[in-house]
PDB file of N, CA and C in Angstrom:
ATOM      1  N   UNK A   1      25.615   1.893  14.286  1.00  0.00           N
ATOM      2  CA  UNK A   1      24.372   1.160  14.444  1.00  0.00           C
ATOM      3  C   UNK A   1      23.331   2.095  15.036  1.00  0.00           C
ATOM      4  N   UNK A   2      21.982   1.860  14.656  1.00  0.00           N
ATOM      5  CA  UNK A   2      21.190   2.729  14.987  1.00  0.00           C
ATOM      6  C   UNK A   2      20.228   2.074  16.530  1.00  0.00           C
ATOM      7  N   UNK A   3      19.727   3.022  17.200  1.00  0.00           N
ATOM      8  CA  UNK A   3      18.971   2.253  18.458  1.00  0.00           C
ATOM      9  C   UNK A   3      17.953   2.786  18.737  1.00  0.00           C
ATOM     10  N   UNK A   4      17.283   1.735  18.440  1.00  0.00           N
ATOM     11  CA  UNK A   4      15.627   2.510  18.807  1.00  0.00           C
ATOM     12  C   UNK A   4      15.357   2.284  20.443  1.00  0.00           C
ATOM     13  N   UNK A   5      15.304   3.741  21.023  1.00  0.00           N
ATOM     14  CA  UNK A   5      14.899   3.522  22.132  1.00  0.00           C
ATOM     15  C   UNK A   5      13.755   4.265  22.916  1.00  0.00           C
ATOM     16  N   UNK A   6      12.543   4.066  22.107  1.00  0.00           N
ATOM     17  CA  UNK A   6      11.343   4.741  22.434  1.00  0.00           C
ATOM     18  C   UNK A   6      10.690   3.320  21.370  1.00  0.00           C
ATOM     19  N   UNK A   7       9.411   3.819  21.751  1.00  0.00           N
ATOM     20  CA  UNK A   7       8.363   2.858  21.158  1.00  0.00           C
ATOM     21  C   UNK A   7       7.378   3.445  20.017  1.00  0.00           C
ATOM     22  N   UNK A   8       7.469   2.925  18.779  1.00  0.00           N
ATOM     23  CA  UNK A   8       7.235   3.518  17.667  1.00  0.00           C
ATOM     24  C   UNK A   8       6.203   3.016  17.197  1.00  0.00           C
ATOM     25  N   UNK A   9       4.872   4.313  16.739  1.00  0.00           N
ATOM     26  CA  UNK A   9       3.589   3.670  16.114  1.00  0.00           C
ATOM     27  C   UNK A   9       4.346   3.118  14.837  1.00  0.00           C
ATOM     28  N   UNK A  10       3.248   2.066  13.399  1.00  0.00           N
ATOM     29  CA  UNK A  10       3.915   1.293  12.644  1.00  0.00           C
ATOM     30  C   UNK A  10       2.716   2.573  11.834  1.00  0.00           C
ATOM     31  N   UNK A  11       3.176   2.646  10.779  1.00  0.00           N
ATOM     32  CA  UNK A  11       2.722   3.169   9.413  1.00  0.00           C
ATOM     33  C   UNK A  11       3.097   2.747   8.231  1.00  0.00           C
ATOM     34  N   UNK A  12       1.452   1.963   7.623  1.00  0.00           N
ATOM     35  CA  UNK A  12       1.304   1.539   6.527  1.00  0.00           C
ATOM     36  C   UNK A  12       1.174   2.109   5.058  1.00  0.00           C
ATOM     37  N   UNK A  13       1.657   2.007   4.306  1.00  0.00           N
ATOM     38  CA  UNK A  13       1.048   2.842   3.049  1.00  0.00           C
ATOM     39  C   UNK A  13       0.204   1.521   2.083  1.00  0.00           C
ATOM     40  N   UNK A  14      -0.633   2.521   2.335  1.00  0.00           N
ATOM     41  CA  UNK A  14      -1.994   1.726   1.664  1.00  0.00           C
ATOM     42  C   UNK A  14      -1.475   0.665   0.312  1.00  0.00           C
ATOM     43  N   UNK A  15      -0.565   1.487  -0.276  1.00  0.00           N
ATOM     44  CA  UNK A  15      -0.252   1.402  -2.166  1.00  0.00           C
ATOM     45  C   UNK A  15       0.086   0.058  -1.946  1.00  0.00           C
ATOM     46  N   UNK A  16       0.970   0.119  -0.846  1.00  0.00           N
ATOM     47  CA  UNK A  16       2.110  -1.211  -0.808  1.00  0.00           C
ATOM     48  C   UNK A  16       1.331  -2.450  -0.096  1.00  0.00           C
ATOM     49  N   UNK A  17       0.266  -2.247   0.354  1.00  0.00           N
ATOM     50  CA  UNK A  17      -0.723  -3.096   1.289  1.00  0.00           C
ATOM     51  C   UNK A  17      -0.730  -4.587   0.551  1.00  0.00           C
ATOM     52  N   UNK A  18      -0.080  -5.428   1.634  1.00  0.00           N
ATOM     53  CA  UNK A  18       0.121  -7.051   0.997  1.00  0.00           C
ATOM     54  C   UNK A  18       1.296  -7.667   0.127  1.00  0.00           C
ATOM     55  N   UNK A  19       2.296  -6.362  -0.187  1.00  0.00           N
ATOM     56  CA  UNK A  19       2.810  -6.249  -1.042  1.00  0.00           C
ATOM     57  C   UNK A  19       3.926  -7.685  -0.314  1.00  0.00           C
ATOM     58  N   UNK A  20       3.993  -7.405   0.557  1.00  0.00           N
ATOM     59  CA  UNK A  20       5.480  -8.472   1.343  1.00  0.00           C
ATOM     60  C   UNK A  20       4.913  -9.914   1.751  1.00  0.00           C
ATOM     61  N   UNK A  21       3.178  -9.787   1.862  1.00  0.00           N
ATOM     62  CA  UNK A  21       2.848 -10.953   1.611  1.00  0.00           C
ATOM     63  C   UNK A  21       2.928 -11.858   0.712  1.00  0.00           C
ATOM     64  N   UNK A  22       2.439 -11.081  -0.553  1.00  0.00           N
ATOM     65  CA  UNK A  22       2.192 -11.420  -1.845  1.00  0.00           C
ATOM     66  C   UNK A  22       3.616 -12.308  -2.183  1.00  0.00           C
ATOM     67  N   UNK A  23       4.931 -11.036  -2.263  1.00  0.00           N
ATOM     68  CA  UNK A  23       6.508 -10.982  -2.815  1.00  0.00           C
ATOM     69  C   UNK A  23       6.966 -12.221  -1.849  1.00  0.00           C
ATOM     70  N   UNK A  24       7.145 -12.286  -0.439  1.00  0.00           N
ATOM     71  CA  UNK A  24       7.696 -12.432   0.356  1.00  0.00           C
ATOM     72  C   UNK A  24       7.374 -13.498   1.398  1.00  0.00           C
ATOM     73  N   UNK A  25       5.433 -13.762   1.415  1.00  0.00           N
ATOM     74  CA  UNK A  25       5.431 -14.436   2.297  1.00  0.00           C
ATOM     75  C   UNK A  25       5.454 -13.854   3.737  1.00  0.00           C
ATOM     76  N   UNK A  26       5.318 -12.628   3.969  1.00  0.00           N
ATOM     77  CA  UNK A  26       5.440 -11.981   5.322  1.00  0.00           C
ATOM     78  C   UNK A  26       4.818 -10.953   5.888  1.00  0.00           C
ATOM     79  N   UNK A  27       3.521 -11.355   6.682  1.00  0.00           N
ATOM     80  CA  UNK A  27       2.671 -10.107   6.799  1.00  0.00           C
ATOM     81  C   UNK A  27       2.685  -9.363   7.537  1.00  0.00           C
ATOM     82  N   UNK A  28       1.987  -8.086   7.393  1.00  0.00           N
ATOM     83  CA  UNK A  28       2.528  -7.092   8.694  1.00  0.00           C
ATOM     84  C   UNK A  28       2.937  -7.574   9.845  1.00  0.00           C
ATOM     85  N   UNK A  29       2.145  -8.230  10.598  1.00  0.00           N
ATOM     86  CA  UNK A  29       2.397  -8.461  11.702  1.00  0.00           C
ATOM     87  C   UNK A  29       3.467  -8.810  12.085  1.00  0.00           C
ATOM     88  N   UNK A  30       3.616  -9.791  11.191  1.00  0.00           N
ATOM     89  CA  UNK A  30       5.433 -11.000  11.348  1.00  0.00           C
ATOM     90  C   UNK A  30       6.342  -9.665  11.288  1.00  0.00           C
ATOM     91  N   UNK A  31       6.239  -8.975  10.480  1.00  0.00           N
ATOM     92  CA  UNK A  31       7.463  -7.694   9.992  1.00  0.00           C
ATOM     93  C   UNK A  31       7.160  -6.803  11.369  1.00  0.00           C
ATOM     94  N   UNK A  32       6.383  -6.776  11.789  1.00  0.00           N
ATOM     95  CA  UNK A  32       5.952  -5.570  13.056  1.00  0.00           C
ATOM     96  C   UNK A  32       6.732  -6.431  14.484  1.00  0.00           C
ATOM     97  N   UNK A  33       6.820  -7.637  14.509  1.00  0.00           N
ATOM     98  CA  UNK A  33       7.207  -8.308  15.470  1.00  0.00           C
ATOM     99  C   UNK A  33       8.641  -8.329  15.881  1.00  0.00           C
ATOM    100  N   UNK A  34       9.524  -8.014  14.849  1.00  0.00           N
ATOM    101  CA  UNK A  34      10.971  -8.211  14.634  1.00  0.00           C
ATOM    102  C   UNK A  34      11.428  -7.010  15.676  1.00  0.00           C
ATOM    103  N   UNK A  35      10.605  -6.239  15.206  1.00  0.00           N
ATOM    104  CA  UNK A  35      10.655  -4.814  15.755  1.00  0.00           C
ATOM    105  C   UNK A  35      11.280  -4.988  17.186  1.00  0.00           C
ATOM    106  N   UNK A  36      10.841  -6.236  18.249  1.00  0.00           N
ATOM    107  CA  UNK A  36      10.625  -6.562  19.141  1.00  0.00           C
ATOM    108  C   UNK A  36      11.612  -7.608  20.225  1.00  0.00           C
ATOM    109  N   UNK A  37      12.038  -8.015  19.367  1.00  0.00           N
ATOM    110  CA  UNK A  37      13.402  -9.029  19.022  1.00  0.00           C
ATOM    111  C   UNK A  37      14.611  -8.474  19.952  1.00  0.00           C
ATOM    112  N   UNK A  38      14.426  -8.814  21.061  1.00  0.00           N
ATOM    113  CA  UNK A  38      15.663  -8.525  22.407  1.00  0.00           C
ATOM    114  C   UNK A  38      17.257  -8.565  21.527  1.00  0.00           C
ATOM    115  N   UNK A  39      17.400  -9.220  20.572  1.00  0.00           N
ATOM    116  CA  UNK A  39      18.595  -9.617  19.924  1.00  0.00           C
ATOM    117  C   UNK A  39      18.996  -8.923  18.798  1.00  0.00           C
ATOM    118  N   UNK A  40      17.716  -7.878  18.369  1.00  0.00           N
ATOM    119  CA  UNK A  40      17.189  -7.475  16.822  1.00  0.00           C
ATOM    120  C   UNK A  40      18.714  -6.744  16.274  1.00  0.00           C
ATOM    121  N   UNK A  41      19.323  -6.370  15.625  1.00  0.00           N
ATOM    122  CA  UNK A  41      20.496  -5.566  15.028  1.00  0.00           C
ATOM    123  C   UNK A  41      19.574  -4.904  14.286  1.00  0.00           C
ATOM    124  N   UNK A  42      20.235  -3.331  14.631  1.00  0.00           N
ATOM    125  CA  UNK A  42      19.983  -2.571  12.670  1.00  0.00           C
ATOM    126  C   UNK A  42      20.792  -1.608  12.336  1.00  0.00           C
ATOM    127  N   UNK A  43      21.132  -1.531  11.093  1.00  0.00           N
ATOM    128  CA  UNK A  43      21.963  -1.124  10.528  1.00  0.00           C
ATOM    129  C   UNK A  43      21.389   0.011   9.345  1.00  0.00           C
ATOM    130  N   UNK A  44      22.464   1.363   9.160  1.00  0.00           N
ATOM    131  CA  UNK A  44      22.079   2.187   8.379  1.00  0.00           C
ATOM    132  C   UNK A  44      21.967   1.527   7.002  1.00  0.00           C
ATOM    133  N   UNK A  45      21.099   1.814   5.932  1.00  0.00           N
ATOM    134  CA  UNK A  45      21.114   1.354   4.673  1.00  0.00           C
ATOM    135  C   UNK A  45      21.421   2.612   3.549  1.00  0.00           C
ATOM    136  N   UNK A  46      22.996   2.755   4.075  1.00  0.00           N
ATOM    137  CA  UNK A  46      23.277   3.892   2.755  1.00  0.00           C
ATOM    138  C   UNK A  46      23.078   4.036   1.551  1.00  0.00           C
ATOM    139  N   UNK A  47      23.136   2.968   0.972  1.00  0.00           N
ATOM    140  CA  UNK A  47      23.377   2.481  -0.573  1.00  0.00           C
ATOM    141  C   UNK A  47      21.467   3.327  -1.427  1.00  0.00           C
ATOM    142  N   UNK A  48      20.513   3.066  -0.198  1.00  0.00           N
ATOM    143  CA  UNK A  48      19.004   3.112  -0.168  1.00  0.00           C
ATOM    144  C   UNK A  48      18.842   4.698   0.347  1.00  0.00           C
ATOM    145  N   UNK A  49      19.463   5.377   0.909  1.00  0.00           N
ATOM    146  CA  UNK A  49      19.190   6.400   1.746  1.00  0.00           C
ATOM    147  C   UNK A  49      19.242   7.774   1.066  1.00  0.00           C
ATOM    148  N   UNK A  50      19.038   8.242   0.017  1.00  0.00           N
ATOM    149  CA  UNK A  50      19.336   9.425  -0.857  1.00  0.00           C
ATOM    150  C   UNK A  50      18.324  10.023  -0.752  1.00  0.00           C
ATOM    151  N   UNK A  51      17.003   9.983  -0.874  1.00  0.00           N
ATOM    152  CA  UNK A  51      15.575  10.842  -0.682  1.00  0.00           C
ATOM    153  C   UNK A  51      15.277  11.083   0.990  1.00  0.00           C
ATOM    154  N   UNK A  52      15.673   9.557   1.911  1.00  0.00           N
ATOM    155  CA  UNK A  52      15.296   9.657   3.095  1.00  0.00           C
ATOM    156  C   UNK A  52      16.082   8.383   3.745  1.00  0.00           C
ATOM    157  N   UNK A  53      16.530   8.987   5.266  1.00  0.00           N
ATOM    158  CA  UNK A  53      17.283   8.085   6.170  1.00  0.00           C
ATOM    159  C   UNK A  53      16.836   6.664   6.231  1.00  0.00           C
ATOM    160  N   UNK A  54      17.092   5.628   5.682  1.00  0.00           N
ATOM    161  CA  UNK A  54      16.143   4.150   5.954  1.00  0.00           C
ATOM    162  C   UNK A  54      17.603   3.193   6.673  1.00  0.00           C
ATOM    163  N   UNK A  55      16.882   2.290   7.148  1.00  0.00           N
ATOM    164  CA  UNK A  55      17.741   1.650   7.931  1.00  0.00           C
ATOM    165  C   UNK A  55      17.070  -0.157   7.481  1.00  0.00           C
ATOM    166  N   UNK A  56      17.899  -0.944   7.760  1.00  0.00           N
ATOM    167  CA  UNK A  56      17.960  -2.317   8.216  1.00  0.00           C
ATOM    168  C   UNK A  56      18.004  -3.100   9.182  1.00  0.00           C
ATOM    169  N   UNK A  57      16.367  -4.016   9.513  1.00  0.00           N
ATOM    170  CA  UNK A  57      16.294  -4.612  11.006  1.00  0.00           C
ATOM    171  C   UNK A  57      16.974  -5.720  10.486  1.00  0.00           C
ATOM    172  N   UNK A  58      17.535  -6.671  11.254  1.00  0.00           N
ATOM    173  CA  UNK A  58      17.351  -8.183  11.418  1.00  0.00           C
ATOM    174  C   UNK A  58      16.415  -8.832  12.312  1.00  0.00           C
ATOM    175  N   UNK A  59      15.852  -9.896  12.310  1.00  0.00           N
ATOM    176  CA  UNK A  59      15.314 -10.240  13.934  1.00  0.00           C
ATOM    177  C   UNK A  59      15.040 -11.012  13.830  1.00  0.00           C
ATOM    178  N   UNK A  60      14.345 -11.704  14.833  1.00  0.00           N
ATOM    179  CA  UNK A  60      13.465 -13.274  14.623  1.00  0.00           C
ATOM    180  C   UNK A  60      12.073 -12.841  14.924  1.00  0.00           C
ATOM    181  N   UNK A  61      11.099 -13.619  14.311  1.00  0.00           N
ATOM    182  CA  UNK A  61       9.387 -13.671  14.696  1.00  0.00           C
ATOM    183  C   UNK A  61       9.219 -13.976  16.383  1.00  0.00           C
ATOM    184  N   UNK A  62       8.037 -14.235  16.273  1.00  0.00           N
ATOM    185  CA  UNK A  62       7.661 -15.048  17.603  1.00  0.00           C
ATOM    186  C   UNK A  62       8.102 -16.523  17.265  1.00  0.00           C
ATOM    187  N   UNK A  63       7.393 -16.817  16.292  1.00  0.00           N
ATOM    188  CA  UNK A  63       8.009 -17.757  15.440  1.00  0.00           C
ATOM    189  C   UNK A  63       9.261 -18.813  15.146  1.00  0.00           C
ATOM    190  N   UNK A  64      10.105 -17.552  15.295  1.00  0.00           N
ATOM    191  CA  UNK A  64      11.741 -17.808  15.104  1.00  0.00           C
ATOM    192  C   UNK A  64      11.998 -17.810  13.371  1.00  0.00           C
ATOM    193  N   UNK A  65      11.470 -17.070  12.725  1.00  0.00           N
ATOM    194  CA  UNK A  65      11.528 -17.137  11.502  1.00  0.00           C
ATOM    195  C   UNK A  65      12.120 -15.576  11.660  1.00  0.00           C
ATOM    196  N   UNK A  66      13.728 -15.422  10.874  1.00  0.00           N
ATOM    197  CA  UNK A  66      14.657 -14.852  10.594  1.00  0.00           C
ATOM    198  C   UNK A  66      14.109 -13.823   9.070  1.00  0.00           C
ATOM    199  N   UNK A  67      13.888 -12.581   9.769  1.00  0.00           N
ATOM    200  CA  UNK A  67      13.789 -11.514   8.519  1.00  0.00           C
ATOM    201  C   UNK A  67      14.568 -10.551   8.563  1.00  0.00           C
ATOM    202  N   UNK A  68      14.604  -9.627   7.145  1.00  0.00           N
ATOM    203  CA  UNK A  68      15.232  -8.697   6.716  1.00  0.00           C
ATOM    204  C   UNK A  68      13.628  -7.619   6.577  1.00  0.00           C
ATOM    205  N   UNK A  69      13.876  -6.267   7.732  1.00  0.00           N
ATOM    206  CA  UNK A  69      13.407  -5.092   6.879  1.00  0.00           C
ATOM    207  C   UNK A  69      13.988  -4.120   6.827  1.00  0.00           C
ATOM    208  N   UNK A  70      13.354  -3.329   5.773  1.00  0.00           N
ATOM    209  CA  UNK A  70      13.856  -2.410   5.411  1.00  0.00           C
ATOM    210  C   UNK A  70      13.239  -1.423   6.043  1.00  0.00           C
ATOM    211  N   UNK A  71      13.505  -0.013   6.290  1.00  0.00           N
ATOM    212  CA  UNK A  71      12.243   0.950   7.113  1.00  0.00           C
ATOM    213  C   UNK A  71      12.589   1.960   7.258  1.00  0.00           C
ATOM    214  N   UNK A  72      12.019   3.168   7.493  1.00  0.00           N
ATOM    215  CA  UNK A  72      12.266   4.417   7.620  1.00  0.00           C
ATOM    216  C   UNK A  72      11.375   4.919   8.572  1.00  0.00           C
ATOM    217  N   UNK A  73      11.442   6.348   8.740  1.00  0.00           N
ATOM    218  CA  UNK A  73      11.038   6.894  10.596  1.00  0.00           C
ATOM    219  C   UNK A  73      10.297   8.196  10.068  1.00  0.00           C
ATOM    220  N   UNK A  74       9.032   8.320   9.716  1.00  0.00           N
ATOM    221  CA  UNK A  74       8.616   9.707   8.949  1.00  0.00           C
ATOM    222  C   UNK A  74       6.992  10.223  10.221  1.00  0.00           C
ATOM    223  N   UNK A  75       7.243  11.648  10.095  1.00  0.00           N
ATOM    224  CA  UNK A  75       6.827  11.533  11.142  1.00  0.00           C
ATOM    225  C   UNK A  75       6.115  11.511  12.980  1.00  0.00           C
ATOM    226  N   UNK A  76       7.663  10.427  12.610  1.00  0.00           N
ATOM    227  CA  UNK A  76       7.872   9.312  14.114  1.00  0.00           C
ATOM    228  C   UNK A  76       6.713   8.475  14.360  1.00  0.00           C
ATOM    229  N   UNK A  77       6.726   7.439  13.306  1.00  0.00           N
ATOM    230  CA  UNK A  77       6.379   6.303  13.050  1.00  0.00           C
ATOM    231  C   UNK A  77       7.245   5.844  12.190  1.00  0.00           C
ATOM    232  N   UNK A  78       7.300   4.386  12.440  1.00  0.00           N
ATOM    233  CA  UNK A  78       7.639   3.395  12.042  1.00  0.00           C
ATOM    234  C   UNK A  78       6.801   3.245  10.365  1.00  0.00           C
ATOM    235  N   UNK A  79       8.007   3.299   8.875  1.00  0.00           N
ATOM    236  CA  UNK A  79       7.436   2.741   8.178  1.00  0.00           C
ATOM    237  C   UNK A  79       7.864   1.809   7.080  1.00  0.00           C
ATOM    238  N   UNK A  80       7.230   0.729   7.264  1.00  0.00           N
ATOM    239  CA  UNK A  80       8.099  -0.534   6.727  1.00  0.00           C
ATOM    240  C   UNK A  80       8.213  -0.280   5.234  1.00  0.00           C
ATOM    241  N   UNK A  81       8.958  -0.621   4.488  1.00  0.00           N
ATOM    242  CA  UNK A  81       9.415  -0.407   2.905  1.00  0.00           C
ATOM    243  C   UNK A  81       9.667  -1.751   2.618  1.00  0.00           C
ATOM    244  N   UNK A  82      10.171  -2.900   3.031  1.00  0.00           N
ATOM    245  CA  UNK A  82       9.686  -4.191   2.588  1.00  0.00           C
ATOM    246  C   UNK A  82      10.243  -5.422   3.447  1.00  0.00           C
ATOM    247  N   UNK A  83      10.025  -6.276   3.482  1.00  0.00           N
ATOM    248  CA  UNK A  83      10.136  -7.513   4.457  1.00  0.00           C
ATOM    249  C   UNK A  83      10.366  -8.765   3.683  1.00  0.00           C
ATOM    250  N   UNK A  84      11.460  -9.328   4.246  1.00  0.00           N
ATOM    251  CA  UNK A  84      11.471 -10.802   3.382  1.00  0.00           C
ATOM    252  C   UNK A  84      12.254 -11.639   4.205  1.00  0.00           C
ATOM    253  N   UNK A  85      12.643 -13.178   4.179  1.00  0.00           N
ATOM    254  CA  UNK A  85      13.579 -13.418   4.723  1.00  0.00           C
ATOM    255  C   UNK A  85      14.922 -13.126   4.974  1.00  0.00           C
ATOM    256  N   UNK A  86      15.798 -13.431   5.697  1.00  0.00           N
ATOM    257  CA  UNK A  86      17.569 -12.961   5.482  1.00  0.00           C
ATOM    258  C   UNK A  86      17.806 -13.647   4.440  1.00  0.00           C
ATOM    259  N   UNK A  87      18.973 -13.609   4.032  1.00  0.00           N
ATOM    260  CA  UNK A  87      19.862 -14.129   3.586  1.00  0.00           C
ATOM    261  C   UNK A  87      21.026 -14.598   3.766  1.00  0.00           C
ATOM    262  N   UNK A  88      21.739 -15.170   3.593  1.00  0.00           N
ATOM    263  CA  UNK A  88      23.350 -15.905   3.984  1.00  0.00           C
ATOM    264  C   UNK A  88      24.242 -14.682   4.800  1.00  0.00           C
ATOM    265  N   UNK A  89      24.242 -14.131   4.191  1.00  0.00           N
ATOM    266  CA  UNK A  89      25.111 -12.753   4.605  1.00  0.00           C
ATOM    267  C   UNK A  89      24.813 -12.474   5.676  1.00  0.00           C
ATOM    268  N   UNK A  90      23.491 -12.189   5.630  1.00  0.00           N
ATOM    269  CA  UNK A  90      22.230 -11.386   7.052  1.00  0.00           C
ATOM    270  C   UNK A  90      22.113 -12.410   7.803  1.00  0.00           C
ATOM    271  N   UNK A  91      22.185 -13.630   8.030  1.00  0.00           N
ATOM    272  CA  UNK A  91      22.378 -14.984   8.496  1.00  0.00           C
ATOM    273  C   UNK A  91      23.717 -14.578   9.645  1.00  0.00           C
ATOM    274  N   UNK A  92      24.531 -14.437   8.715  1.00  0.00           N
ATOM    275  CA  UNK A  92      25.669 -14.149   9.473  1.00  0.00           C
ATOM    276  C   UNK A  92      26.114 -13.300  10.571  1.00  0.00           C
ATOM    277  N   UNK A  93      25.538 -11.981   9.745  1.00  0.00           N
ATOM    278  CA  UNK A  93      25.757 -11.063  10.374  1.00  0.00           C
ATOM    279  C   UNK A  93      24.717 -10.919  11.969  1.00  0.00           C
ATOM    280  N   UNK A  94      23.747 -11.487  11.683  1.00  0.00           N
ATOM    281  CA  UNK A  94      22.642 -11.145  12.693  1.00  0.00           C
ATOM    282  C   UNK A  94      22.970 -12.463  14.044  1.00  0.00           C
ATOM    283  N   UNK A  95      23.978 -13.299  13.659  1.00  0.00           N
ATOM    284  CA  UNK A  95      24.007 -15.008  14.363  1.00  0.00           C
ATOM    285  C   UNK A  95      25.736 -14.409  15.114  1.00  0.00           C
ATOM    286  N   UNK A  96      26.459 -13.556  14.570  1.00  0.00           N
ATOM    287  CA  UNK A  96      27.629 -12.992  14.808  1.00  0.00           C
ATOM    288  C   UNK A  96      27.345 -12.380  16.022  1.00  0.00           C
ATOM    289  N   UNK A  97      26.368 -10.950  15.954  1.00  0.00           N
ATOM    290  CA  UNK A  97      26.207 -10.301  17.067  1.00  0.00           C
ATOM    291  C   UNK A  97      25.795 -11.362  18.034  1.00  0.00           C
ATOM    292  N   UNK A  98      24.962 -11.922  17.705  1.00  0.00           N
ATOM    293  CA  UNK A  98      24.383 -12.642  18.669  1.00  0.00           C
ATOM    294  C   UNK A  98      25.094 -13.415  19.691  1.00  0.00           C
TER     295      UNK A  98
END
């Protein structure tokens, strides 16, 4: 498991701007918040990781609305690659640690 333990600027790429709103329903902010999440898990995302190290948050909003991001560290900033809700699995896994 990976641990972020410093505090990381967020970096946007313009291209993708709205993109997790649009797809997903989830705007920066909500995805920037998880970040934040006393409970948050993340996990390496090998399967994704061949050009560059990316990893997997879980967390809750302020909200309490349960997301999945995806993200990578370029840099040293924080940069999100996409945001959506969990899923059953990620449900699990993130309610397990907990």
């Amino acid at each position: 498991m990976i641990i972020l333990n410093r505090v990381f600027d967020f970096e946007w790429d313009e291209g993708n701007s709205g993109k997790n709103l649009k797809k997903h329903g989830v705007t920066n902010q909500e995805a920037e918040e998880i970040f934040f999440d006393e409970k948050k898990k993340i996990y390496k995302d090998i399967l994704h990781s061949q050009k560059e190290p990316r990893s997997i948050l879980l967390g809750k909003t302020e909200k309490k609305r349960l997301l999945c991001v995806v993200f990578t560290i370029r840099r040293g900033k924080l940069r999100v690659i996409s945001a959506r809700n969990i899923n059953k699995k990620e449900r699990y896994l993130y309610e397990k640690a907990v």
